[in-house]
C-alpha atoms as a PDB file:
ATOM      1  CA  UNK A   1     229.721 -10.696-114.746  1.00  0.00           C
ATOM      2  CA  UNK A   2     230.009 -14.239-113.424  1.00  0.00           C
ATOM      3  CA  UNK A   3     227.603 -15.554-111.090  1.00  0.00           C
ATOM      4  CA  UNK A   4     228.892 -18.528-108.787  1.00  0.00           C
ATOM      5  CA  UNK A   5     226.447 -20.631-106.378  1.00  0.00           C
ATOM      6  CA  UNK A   6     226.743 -21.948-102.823  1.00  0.00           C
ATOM      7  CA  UNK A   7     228.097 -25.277-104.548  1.00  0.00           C
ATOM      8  CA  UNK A   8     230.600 -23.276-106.764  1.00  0.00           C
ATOM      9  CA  UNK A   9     229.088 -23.663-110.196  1.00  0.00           C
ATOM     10  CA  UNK A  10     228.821 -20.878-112.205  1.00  0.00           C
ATOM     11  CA  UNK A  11     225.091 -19.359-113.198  1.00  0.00           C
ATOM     12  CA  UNK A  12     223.684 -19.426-116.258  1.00  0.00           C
ATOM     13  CA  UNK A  13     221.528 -16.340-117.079  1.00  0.00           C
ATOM     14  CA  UNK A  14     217.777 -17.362-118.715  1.00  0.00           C
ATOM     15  CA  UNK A  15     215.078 -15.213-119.679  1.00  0.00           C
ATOM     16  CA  UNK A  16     211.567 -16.095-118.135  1.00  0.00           C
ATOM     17  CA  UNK A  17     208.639 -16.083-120.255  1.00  0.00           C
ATOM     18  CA  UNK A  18     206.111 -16.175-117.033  1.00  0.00           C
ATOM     19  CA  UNK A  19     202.995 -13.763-118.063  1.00  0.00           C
ATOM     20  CA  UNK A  20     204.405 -12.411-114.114  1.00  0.00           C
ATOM     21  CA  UNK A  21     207.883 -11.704-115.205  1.00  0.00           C
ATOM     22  CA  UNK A  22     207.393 -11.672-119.251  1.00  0.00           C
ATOM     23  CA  UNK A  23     210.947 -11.377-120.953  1.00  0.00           C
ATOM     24  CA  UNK A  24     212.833 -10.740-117.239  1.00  0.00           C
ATOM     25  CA  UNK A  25     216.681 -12.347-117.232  1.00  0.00           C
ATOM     26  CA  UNK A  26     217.757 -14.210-114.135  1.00  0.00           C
ATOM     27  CA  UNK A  27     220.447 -15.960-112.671  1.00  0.00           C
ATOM     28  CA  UNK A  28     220.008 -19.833-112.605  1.00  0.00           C
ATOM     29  CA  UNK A  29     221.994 -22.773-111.503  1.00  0.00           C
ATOM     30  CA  UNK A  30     221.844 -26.079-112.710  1.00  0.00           C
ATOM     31  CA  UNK A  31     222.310 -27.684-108.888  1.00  0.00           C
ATOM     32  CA  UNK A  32     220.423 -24.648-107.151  1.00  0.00           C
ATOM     33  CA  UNK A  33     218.105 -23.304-109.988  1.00  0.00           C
ATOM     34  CA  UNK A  34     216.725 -19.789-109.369  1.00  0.00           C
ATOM     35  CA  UNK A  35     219.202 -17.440-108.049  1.00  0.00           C
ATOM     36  CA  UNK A  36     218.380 -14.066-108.777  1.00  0.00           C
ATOM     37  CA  UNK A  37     217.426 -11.402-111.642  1.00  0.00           C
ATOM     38  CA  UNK A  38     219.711  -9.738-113.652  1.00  0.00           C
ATOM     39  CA  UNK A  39     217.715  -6.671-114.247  1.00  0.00           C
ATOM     40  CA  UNK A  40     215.180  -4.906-112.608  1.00  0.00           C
ATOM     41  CA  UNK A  41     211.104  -5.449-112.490  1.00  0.00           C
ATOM     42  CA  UNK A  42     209.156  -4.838-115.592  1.00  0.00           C
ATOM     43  CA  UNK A  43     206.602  -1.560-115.155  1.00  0.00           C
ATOM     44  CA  UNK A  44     202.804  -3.239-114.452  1.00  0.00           C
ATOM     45  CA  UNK A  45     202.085  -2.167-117.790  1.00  0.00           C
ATOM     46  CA  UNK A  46     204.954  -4.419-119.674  1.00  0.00           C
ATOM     47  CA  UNK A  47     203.658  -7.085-117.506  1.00  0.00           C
ATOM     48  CA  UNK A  48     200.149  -6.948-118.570  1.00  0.00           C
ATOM     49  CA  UNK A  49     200.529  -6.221-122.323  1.00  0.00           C
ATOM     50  CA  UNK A  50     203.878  -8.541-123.490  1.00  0.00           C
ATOM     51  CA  UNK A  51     201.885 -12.258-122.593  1.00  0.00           C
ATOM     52  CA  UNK A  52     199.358 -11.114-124.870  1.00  0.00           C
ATOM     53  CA  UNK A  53     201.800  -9.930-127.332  1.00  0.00           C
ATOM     54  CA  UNK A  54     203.505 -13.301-127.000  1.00  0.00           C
ATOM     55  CA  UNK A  55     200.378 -15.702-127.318  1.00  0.00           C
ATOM     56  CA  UNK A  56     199.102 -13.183-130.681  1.00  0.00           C
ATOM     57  CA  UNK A  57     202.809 -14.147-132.009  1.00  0.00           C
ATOM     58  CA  UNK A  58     202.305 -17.903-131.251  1.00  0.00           C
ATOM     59  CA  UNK A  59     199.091 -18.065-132.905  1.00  0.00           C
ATOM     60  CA  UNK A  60     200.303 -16.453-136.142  1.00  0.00           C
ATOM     61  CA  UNK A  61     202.949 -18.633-136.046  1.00  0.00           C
ATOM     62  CA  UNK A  62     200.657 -22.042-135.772  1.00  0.00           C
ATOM     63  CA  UNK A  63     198.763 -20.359-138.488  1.00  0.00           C
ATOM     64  CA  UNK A  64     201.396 -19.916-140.634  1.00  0.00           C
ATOM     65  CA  UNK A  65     202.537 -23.410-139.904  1.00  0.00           C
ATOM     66  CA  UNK A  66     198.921 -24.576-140.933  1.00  0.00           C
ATOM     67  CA  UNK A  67     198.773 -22.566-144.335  1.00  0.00           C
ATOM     68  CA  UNK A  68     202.335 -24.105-145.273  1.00  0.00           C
ATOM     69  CA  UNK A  69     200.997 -27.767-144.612  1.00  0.00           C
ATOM     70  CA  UNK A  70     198.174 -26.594-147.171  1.00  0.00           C
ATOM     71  CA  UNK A  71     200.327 -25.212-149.297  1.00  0.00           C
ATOM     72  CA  UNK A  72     202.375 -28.289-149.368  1.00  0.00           C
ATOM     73  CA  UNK A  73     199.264 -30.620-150.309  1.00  0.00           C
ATOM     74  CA  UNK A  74     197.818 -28.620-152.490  1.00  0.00           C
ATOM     75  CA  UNK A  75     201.332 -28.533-154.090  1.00  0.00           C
ATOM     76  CA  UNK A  76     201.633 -32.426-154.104  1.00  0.00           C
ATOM     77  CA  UNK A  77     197.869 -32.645-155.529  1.00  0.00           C
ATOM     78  CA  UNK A  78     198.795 -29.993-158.665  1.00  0.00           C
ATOM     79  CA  UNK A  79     202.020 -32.125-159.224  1.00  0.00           C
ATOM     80  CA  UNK A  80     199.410 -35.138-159.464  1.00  0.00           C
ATOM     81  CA  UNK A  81     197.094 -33.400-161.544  1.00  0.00           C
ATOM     82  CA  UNK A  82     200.041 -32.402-164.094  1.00  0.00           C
ATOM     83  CA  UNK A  83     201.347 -35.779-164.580  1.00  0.00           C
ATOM     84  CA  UNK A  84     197.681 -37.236-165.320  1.00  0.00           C
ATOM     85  CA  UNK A  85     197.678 -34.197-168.204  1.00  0.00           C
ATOM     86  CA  UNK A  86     200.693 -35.209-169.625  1.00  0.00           C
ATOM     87  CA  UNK A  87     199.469 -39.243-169.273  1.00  0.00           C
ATOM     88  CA  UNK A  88     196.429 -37.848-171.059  1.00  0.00           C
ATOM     89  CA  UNK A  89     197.865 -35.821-174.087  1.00  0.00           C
ATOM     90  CA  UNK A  90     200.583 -39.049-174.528  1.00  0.00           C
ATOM     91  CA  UNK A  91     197.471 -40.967-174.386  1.00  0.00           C
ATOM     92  CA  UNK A  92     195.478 -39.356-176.749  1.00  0.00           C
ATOM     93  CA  UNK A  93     198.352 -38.499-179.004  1.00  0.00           C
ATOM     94  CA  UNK A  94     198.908 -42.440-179.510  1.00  0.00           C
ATOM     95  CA  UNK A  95     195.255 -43.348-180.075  1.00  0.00           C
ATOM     96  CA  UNK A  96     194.847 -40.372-182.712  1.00  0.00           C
ATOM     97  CA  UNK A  97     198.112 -41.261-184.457  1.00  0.00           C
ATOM     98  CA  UNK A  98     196.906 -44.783-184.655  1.00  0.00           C
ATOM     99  CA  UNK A  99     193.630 -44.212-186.260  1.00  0.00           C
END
């Protein structure tokens, strides 16, 4: 269904993420803004429990973010660590067949 304002541009339906109106699609206008919903109100007990359901899925996902930048370094440090082995055994390779 197309939705057209009181200027005549068509409505584009969003979803608001509001810890009032958690995961609730509306109608919205880019000269008018908020128009109306598109489906009916959430039960009070949607509305309490999906913003905490949202923030404990943001904060895994910073986590996760986190333990892939730590993964990544320590990464980068074992590549380091390898080359100085290999350094090491050329080194001592070279001194040994020179004595």
């Amino acid at each position: 269904m197309v939705l057209i304002c009181d200027y005549g541009k068509q409505a584009t339906i969003k979803t608001s993420w509001t810890n009032r109106n958690p995961g609730r699609r509306f109608y919205c206008c880019p000269s008018c803004g908020f128009i109306g919903w598109t489906d009916p109100p959430m039960c009070c007990r949607a509305v309490a429990v999906i913003p905490g359901l949202l923030r404990a899925r943001n904060e895994l996902e910073e986590e996760l973010e986190e333990q892939l930048r730590l993964m990544r370094e320590k990464d980068q440090q074992l590549k380091k660590l390898n080359k100085f082995l290999i350094f090491s055994w050329v080194f001592f390779f070279i001194v040994f067949k020179l004595l």
